[in-house]
C-alpha atoms as a PDB file:
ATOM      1  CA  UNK A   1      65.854  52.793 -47.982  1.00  0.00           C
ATOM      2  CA  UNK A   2      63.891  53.848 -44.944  1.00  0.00           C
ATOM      3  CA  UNK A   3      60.720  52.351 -44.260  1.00  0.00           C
ATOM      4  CA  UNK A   4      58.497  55.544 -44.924  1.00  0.00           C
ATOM      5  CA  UNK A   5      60.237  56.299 -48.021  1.00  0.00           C
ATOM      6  CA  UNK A   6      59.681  52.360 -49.358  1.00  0.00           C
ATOM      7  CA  UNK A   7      56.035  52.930 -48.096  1.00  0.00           C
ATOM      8  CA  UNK A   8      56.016  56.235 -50.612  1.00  0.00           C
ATOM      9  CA  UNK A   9      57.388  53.895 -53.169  1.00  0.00           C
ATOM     10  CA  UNK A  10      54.764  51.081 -52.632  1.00  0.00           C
ATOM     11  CA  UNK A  11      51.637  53.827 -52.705  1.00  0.00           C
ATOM     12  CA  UNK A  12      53.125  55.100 -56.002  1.00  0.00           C
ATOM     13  CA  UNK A  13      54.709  52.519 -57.940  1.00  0.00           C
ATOM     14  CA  UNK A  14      52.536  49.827 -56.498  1.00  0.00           C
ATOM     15  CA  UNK A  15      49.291  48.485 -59.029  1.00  0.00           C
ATOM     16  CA  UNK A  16      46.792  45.334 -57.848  1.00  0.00           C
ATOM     17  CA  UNK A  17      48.079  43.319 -60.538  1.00  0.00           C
ATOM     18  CA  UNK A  18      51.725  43.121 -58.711  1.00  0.00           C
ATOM     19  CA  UNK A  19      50.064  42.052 -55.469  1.00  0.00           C
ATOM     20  CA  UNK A  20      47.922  39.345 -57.705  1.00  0.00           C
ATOM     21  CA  UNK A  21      51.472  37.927 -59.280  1.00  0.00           C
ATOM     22  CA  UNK A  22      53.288  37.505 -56.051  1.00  0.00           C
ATOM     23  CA  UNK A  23      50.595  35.729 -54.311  1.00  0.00           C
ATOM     24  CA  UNK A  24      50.462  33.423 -57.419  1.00  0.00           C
ATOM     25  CA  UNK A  25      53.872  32.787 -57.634  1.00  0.00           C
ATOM     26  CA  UNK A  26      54.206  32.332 -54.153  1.00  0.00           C
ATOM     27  CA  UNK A  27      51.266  29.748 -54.294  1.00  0.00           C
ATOM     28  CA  UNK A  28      52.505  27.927 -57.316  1.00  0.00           C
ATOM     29  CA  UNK A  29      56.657  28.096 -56.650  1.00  0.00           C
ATOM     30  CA  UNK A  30      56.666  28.055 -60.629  1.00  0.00           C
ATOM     31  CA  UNK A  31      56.701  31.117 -62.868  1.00  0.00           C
ATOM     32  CA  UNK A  32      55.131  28.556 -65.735  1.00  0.00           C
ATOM     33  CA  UNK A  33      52.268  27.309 -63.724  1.00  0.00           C
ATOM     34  CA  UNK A  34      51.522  30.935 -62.135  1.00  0.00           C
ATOM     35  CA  UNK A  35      51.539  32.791 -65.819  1.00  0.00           C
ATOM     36  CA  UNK A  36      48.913  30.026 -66.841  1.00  0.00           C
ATOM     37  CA  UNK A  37      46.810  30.952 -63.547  1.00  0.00           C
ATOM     38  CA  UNK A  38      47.510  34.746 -64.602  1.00  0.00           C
ATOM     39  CA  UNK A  39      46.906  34.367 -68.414  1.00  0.00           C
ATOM     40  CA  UNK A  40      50.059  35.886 -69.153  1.00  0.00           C
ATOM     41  CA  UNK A  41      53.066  34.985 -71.098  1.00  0.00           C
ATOM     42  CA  UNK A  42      56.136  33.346 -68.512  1.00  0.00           C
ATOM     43  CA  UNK A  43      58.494  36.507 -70.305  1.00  0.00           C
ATOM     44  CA  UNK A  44      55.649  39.103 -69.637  1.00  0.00           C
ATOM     45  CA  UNK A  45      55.090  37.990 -66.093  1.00  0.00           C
ATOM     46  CA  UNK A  46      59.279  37.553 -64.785  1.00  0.00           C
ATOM     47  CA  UNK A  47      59.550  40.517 -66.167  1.00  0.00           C
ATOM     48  CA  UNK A  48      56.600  41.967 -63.968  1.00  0.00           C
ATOM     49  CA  UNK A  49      58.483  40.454 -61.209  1.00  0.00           C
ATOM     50  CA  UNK A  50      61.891  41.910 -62.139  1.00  0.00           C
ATOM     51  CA  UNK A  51      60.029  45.295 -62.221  1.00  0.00           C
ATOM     52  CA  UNK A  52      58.288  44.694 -58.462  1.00  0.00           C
ATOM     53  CA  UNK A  53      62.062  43.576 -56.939  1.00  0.00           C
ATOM     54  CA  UNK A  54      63.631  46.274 -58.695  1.00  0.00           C
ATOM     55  CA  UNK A  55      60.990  48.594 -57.037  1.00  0.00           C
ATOM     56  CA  UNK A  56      61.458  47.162 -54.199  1.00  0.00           C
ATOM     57  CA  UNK A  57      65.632  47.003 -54.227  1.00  0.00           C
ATOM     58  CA  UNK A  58      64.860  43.469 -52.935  1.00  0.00           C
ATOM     59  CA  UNK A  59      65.058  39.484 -54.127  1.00  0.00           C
ATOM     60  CA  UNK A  60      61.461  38.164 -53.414  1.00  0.00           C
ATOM     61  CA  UNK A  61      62.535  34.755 -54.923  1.00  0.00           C
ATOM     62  CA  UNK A  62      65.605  32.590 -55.978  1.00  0.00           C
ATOM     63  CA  UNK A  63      65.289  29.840 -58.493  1.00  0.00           C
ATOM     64  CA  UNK A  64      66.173  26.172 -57.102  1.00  0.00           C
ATOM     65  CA  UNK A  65      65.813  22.470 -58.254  1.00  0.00           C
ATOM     66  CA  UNK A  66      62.631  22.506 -57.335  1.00  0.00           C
ATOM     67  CA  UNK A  67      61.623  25.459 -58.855  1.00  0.00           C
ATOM     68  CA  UNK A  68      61.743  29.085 -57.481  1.00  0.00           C
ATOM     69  CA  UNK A  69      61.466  29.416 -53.800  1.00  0.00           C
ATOM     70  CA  UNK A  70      60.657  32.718 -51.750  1.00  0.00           C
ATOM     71  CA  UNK A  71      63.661  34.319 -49.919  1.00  0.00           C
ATOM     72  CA  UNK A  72      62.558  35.792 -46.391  1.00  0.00           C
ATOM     73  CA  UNK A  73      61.870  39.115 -47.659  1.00  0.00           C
ATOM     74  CA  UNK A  74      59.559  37.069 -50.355  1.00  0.00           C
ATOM     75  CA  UNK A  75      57.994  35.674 -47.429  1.00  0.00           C
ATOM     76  CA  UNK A  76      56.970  38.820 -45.891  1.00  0.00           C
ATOM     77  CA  UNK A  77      55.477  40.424 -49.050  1.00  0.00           C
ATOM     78  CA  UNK A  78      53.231  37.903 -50.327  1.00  0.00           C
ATOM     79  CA  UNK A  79      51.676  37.166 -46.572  1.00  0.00           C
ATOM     80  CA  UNK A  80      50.719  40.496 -46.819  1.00  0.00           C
ATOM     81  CA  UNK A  81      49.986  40.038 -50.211  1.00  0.00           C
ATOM     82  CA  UNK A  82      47.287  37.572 -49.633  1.00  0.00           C
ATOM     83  CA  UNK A  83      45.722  39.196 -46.578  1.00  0.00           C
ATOM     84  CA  UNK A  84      45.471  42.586 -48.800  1.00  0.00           C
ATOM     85  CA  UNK A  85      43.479  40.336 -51.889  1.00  0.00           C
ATOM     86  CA  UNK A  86      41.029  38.321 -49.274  1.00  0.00           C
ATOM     87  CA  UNK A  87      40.098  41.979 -47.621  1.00  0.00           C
ATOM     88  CA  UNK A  88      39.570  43.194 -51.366  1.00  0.00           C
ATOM     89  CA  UNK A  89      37.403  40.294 -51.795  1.00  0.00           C
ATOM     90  CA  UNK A  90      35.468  40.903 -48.706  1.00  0.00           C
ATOM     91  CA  UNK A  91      35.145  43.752 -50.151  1.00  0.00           C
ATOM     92  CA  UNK A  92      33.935  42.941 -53.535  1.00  0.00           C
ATOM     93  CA  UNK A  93      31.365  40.146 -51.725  1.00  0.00           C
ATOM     94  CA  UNK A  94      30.311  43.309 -49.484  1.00  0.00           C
ATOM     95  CA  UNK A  95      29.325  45.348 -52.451  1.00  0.00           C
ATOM     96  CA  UNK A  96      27.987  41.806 -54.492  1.00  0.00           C
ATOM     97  CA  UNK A  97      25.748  40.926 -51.444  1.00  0.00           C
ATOM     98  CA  UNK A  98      23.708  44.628 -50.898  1.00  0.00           C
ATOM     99  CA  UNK A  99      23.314  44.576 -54.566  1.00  0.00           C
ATOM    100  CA  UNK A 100      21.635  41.178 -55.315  1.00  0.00           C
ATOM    101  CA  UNK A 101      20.823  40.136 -51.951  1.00  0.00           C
ATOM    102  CA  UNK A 102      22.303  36.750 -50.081  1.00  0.00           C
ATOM    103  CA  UNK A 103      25.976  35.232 -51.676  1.00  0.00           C
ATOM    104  CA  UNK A 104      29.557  35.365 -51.030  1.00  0.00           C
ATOM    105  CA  UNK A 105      31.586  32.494 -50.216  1.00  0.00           C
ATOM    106  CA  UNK A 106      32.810  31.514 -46.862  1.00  0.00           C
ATOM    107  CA  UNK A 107      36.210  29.099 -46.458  1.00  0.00           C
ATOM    108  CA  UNK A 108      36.265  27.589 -43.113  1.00  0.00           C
ATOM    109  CA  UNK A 109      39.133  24.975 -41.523  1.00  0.00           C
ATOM    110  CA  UNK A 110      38.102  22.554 -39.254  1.00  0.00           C
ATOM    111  CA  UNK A 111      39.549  20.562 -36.468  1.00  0.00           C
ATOM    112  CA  UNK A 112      38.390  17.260 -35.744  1.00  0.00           C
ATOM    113  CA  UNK A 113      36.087  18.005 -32.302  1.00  0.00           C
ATOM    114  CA  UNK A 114      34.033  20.187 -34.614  1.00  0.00           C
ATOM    115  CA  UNK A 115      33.912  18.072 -37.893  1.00  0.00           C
ATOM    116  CA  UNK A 116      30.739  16.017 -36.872  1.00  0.00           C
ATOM    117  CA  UNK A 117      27.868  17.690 -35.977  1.00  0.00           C
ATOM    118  CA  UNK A 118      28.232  21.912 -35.477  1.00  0.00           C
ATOM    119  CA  UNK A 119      30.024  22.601 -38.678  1.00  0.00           C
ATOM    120  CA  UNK A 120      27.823  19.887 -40.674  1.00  0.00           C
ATOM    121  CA  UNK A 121      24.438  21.354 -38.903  1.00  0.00           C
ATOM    122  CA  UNK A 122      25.736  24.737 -39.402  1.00  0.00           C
ATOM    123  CA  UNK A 123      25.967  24.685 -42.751  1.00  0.00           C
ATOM    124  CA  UNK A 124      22.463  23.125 -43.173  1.00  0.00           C
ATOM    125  CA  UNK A 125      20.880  26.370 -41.459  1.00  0.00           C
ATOM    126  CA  UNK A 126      23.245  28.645 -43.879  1.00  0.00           C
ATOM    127  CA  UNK A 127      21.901  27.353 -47.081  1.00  0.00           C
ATOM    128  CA  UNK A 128      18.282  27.207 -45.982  1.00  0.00           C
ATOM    129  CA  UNK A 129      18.865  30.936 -45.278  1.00  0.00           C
ATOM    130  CA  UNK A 130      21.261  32.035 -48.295  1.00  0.00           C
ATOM    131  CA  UNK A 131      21.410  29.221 -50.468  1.00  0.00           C
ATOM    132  CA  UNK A 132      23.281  31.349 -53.088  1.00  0.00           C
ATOM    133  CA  UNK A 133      26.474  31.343 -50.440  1.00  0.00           C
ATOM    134  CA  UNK A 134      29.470  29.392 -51.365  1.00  0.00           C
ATOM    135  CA  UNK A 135      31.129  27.131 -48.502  1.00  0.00           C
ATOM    136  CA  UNK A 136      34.071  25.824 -48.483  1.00  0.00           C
ATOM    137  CA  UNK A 137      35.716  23.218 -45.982  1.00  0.00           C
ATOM    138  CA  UNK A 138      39.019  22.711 -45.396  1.00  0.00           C
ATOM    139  CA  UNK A 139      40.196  20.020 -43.099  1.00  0.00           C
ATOM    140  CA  UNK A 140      43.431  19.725 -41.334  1.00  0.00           C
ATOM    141  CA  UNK A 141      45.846  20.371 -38.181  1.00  0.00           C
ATOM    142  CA  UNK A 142      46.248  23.182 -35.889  1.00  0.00           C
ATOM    143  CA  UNK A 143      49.877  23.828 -37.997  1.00  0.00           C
ATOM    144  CA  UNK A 144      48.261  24.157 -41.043  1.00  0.00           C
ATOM    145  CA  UNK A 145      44.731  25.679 -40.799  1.00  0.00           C
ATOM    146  CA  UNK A 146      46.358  28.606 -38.104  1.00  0.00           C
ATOM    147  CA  UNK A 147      48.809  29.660 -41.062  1.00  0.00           C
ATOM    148  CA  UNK A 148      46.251  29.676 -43.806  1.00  0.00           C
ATOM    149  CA  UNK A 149      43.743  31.925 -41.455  1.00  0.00           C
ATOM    150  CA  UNK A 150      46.622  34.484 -40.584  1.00  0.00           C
ATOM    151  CA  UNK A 151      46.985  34.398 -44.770  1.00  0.00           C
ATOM    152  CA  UNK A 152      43.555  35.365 -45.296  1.00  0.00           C
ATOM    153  CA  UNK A 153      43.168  31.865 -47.118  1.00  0.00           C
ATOM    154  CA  UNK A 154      40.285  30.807 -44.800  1.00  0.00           C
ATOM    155  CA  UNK A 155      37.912  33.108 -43.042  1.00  0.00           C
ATOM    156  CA  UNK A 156      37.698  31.047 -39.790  1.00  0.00           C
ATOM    157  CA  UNK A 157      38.976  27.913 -38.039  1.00  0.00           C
ATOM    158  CA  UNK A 158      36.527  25.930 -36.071  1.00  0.00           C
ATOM    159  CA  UNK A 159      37.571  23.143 -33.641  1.00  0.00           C
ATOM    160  CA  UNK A 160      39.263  22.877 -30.222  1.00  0.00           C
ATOM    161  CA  UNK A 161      40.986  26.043 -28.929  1.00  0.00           C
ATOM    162  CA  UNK A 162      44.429  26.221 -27.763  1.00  0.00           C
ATOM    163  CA  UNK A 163      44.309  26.041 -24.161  1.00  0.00           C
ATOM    164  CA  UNK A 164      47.574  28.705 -24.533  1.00  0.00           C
ATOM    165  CA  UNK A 165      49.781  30.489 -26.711  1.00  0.00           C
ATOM    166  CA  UNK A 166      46.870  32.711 -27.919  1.00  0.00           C
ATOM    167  CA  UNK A 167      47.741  34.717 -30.548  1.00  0.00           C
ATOM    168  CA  UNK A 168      47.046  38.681 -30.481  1.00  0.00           C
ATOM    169  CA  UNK A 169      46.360  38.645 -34.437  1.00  0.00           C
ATOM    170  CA  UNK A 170      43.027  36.340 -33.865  1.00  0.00           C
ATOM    171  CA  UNK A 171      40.243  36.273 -31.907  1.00  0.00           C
ATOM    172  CA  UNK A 172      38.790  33.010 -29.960  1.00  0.00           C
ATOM    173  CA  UNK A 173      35.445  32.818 -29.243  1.00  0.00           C
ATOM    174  CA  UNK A 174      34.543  29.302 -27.023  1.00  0.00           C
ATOM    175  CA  UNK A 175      31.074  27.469 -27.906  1.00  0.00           C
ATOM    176  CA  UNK A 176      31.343  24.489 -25.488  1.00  0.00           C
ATOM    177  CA  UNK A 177      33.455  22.064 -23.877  1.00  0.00           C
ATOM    178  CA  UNK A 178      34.305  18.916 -25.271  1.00  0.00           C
ATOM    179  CA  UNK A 179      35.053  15.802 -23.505  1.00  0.00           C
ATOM    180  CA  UNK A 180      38.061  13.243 -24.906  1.00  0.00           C
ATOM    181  CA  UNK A 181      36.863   9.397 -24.463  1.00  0.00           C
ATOM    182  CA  UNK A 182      38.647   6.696 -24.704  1.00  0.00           C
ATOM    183  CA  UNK A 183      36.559   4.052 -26.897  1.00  0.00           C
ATOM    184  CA  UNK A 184      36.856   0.468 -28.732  1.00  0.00           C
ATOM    185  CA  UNK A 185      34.610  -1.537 -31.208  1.00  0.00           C
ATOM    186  CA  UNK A 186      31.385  -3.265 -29.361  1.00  0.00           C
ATOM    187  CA  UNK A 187      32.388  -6.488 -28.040  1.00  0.00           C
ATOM    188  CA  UNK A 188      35.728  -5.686 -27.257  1.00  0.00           C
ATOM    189  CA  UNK A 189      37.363  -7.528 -24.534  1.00  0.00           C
ATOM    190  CA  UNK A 190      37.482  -4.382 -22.670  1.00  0.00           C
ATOM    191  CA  UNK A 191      33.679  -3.498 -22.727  1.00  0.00           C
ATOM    192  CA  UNK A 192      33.106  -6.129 -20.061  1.00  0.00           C
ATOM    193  CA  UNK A 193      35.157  -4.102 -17.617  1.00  0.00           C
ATOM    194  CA  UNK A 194      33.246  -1.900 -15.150  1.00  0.00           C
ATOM    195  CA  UNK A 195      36.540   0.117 -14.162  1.00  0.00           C
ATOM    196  CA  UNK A 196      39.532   1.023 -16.313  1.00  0.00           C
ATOM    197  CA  UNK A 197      42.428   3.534 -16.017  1.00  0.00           C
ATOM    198  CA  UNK A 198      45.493   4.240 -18.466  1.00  0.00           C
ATOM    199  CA  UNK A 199      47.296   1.804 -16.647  1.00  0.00           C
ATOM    200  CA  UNK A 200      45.254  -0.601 -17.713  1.00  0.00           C
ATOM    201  CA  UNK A 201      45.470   0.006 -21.520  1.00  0.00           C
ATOM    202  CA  UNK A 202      48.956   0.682 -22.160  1.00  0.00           C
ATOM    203  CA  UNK A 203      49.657  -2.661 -23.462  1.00  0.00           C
ATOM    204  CA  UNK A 204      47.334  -2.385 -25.818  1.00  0.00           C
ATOM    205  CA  UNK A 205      47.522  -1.214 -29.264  1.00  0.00           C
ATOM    206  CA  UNK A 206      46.287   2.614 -29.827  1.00  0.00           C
ATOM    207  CA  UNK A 207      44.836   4.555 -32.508  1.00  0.00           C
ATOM    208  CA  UNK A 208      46.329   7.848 -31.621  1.00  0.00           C
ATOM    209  CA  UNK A 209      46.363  11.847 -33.615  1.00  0.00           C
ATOM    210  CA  UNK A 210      49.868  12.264 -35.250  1.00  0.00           C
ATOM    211  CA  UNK A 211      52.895  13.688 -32.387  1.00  0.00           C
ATOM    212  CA  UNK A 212      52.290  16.974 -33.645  1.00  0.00           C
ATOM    213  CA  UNK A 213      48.983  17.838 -32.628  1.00  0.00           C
ATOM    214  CA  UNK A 214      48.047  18.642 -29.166  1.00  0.00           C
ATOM    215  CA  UNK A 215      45.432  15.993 -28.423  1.00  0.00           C
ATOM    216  CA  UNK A 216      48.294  13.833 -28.916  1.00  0.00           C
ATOM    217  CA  UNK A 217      50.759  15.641 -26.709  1.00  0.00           C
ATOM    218  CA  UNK A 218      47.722  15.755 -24.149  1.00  0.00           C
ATOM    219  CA  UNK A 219      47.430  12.099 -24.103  1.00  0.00           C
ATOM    220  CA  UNK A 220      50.979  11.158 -23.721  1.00  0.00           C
ATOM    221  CA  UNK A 221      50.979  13.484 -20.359  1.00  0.00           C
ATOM    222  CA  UNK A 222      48.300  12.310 -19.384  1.00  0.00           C
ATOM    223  CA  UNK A 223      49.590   8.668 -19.743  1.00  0.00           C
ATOM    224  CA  UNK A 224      52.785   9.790 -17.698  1.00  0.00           C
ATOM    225  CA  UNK A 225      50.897  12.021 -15.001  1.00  0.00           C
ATOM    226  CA  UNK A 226      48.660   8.195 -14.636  1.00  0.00           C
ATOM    227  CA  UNK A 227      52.669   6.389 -13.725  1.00  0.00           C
ATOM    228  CA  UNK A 228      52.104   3.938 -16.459  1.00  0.00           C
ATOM    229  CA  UNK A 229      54.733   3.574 -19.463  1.00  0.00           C
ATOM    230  CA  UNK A 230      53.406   5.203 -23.130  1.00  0.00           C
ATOM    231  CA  UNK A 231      51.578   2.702 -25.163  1.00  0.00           C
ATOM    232  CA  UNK A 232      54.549   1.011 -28.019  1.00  0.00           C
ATOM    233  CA  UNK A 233      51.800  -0.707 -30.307  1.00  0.00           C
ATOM    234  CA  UNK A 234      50.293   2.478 -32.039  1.00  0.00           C
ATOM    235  CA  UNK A 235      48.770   3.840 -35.876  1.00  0.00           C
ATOM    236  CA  UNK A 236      48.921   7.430 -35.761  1.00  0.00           C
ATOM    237  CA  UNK A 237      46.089   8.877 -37.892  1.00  0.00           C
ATOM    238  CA  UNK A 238      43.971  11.674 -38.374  1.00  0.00           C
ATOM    239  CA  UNK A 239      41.568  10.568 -40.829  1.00  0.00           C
ATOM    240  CA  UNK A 240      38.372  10.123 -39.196  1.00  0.00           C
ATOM    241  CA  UNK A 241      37.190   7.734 -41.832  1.00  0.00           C
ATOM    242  CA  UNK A 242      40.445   5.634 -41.184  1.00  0.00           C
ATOM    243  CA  UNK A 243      39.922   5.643 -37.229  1.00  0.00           C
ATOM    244  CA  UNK A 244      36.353   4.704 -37.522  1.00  0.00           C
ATOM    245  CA  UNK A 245      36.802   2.123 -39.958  1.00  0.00           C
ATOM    246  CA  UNK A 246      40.284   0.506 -37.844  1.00  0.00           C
ATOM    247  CA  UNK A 247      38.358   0.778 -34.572  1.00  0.00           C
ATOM    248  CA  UNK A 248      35.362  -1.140 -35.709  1.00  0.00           C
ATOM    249  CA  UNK A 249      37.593  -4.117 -37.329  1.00  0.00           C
ATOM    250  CA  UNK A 250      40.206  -4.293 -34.790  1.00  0.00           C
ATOM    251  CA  UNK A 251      41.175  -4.212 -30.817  1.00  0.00           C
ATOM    252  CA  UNK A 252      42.791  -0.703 -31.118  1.00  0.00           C
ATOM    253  CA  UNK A 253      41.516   1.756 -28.269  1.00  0.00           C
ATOM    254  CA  UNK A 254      41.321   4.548 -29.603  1.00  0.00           C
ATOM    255  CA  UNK A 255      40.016   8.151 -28.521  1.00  0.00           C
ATOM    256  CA  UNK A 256      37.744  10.693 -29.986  1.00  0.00           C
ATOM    257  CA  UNK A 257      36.331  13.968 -28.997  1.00  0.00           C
ATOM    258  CA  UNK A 258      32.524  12.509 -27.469  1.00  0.00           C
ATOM    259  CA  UNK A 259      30.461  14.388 -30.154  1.00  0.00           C
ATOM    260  CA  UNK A 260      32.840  12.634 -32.589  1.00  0.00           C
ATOM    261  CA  UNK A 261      32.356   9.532 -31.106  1.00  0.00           C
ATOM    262  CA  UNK A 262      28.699   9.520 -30.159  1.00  0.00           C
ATOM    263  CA  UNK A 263      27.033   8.672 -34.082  1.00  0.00           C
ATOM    264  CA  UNK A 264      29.144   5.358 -33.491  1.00  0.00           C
ATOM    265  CA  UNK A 265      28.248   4.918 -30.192  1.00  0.00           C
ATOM    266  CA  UNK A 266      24.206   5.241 -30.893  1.00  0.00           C
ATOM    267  CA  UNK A 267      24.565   3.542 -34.043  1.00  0.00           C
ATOM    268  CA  UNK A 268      25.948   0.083 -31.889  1.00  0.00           C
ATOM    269  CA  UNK A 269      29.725   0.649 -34.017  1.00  0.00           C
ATOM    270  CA  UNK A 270      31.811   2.000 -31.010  1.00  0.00           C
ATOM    271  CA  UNK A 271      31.713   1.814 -27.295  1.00  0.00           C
ATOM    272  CA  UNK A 272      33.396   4.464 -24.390  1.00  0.00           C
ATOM    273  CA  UNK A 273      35.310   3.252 -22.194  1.00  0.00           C
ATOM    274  CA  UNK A 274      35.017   4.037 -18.286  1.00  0.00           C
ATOM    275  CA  UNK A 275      38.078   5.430 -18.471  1.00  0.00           C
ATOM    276  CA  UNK A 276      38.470   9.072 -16.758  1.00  0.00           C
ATOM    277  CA  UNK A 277      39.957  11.881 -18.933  1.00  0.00           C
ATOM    278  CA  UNK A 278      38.914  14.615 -17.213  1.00  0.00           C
ATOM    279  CA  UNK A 279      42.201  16.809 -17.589  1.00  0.00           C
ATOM    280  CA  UNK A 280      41.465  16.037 -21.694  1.00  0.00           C
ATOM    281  CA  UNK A 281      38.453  18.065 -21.899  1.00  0.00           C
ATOM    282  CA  UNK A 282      39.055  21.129 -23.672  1.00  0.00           C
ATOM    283  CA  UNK A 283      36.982  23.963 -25.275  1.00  0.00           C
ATOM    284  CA  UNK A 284      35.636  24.177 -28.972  1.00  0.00           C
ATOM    285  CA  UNK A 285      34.871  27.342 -30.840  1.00  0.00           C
ATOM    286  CA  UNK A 286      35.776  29.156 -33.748  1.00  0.00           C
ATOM    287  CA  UNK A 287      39.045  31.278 -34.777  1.00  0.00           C
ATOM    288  CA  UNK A 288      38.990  34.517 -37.149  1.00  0.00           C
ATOM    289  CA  UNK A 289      41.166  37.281 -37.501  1.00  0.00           C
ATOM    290  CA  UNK A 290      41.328  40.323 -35.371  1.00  0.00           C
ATOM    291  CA  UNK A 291      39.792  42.289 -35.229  1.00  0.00           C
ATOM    292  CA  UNK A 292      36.679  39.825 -35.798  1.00  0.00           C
ATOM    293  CA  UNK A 293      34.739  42.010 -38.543  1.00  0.00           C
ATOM    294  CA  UNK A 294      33.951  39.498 -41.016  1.00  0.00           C
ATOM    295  CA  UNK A 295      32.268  39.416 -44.611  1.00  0.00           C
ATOM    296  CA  UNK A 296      28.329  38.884 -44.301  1.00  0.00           C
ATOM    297  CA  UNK A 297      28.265  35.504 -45.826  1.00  0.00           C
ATOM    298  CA  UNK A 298      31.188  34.413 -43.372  1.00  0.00           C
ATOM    299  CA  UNK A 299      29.115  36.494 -40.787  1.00  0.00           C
ATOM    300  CA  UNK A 300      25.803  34.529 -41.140  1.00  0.00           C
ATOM    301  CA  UNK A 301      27.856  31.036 -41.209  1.00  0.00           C
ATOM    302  CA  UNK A 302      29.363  32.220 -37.987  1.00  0.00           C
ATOM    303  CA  UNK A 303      26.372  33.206 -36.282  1.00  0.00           C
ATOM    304  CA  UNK A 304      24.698  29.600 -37.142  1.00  0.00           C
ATOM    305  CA  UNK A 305      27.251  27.696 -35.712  1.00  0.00           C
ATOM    306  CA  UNK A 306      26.812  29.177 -32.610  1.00  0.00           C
ATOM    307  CA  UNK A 307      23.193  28.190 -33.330  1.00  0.00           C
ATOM    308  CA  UNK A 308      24.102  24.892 -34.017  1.00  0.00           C
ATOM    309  CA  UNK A 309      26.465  24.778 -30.780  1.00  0.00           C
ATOM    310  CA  UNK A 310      23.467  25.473 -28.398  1.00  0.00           C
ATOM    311  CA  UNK A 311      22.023  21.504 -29.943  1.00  0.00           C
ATOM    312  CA  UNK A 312      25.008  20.071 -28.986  1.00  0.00           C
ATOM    313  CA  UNK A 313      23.855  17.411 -26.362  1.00  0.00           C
ATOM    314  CA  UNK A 314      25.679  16.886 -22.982  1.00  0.00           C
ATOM    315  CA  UNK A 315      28.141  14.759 -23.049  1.00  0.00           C
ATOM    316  CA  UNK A 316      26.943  10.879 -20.893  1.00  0.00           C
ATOM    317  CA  UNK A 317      30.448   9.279 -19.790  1.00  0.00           C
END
């Protein structure tokens, strides 16, 4: 079937209700669990499904031993799918919002570099000004949170930007730049040194991100651009909670983004390092679909972070 004439087919054949019981399924990889979600029977809704493949003239998903999986084409229809239900709930939020004034709900994903003061103080300043809106926050990696925006799942990503590989399909918009330090509890051995380079610490055991984020594939080059060898003793963590909590009872060097870092640092938990990581420092914004229109309650959240940005103190390293 050509693509116009499956187009025809979609328009015609084509009700919300499919687009609803793909996304579920798709979500819940269980045709029990997504009827329950659904309120409908597990007969009514495969044979709903039967009826959207056999519109289609194509498998969405096969049945496994862990359940039913989506097949590529399966793949392809409920990302679109999902994008197609968060615009229609933009929509309905649109229409909710001019008739009874300020509400909505906004999902965000953060990064780390953004977790600790703009998306915290950013919030603050959105429910002193619409405290009816909804917020959502959803932490996590670049892997996960990028996939979940591009889904319509979340309605913006805020954290460090990818210094390349920019996607076309999203829109970056930088707030400031944010330095990487290297720091250790107070009283470490290593506070009493006036000068330190990477050399210097790769004996010691590190508190590093996990190998698949790019803070942690920034630090090993920069270990290997210093000539020293890649530290052997090392926790790989990104719970921020964890990290804090390890660094403060332990001689783990660790590093943070500064505005991360700096609570601990005032507070008398943590202390930087004089250890230069210039080539670390990397920018931190927020991420939303192109072509950047968003919902008014995701609008207003926007608009205070970059509020909230502007208060972010310079970094002293």
């Amino acid at each position: 079937m050509s693509s116009s004439r499956l187009e025809r087919w979609i328009a015609r054949k084509f009700r919300l209700r499919h687009l609803e019981l793909v996304a579920e399924i798709y979500d819940c990889r269980s045709i029990l669990k997504a009827s329950k979600r659904l309120s409908l029977t597990q007969p009514t809704l495969t044979k709903a499904l039967q009826d959207v493949e056999m519109t289609l003239g194509l498998k969405l998903f096969e049945r496994s031993n862990r359940g039913i999986e989506p097949t590529e084409y399966g793949e392809i229809f409920a990302r679109h799918a999902k994008v197609l239900l968060a615009q229609l709930r933009h929509a309905a939020e649109e229409l909710e919002n001019l008739r009874v004034g300020y509400s909505g709900k906004v999902t965000v994903g953060t990064l780390l570099a953004a977790s600790a003061s703009v998306l915290p103080d950013a919030i603050v300043l959105l429910k002193k000004e619409r405290p009816g809106v909804a917020i959502s926050v959803i932490v996590g990696t670049y892997d996960i949170l990028m996939p979940a925006l591009l889904a319509g799942d979340l309605d913006m990503v805020l954290g460090r930007l990818p210094t390349e590989g920019h996607s076309r399909a999203l829109v970056y918009e930088e707030f400031y730049a944010e330095p990487i330090c290297v720091v250790v509890r107070r009283g470490h051995p290593l506070t009493r040194k006036r000068r330190l380079a990477l050399r210097d610490l790769a004996n010691e055991p590190w508190l590093l991100p996990l190998p698949e984020t790019a803070l942690h594939r920034q630090i090993e080059r920069a270990f290997i651009d210093a000539g020293t060898t890649l530290p052997k003793n090392v926790i790989e963590s990104m719970s921020i909670l964890t990290n804090r909590v390890l660094l403060r009872k332990s001689d783990c060097v660790g590093v943070m983004p500064y505005h991360v870092a700096l609570d601990d640092v005032e507070h008398g938990l943590l202390a930087i390092l004089p250890v230069k990581l210039k080539s670390l420092e990397s920018p931190v914004g927020v991420i939303v679909r192109a072509p950047g229109d968003l919902p008014p309650a995701a609008s207003a959240l926007r608009e205070c972070l970059r509020t909230a940005a502007k208060d972010v103190p310079s970094p002293r390293l």
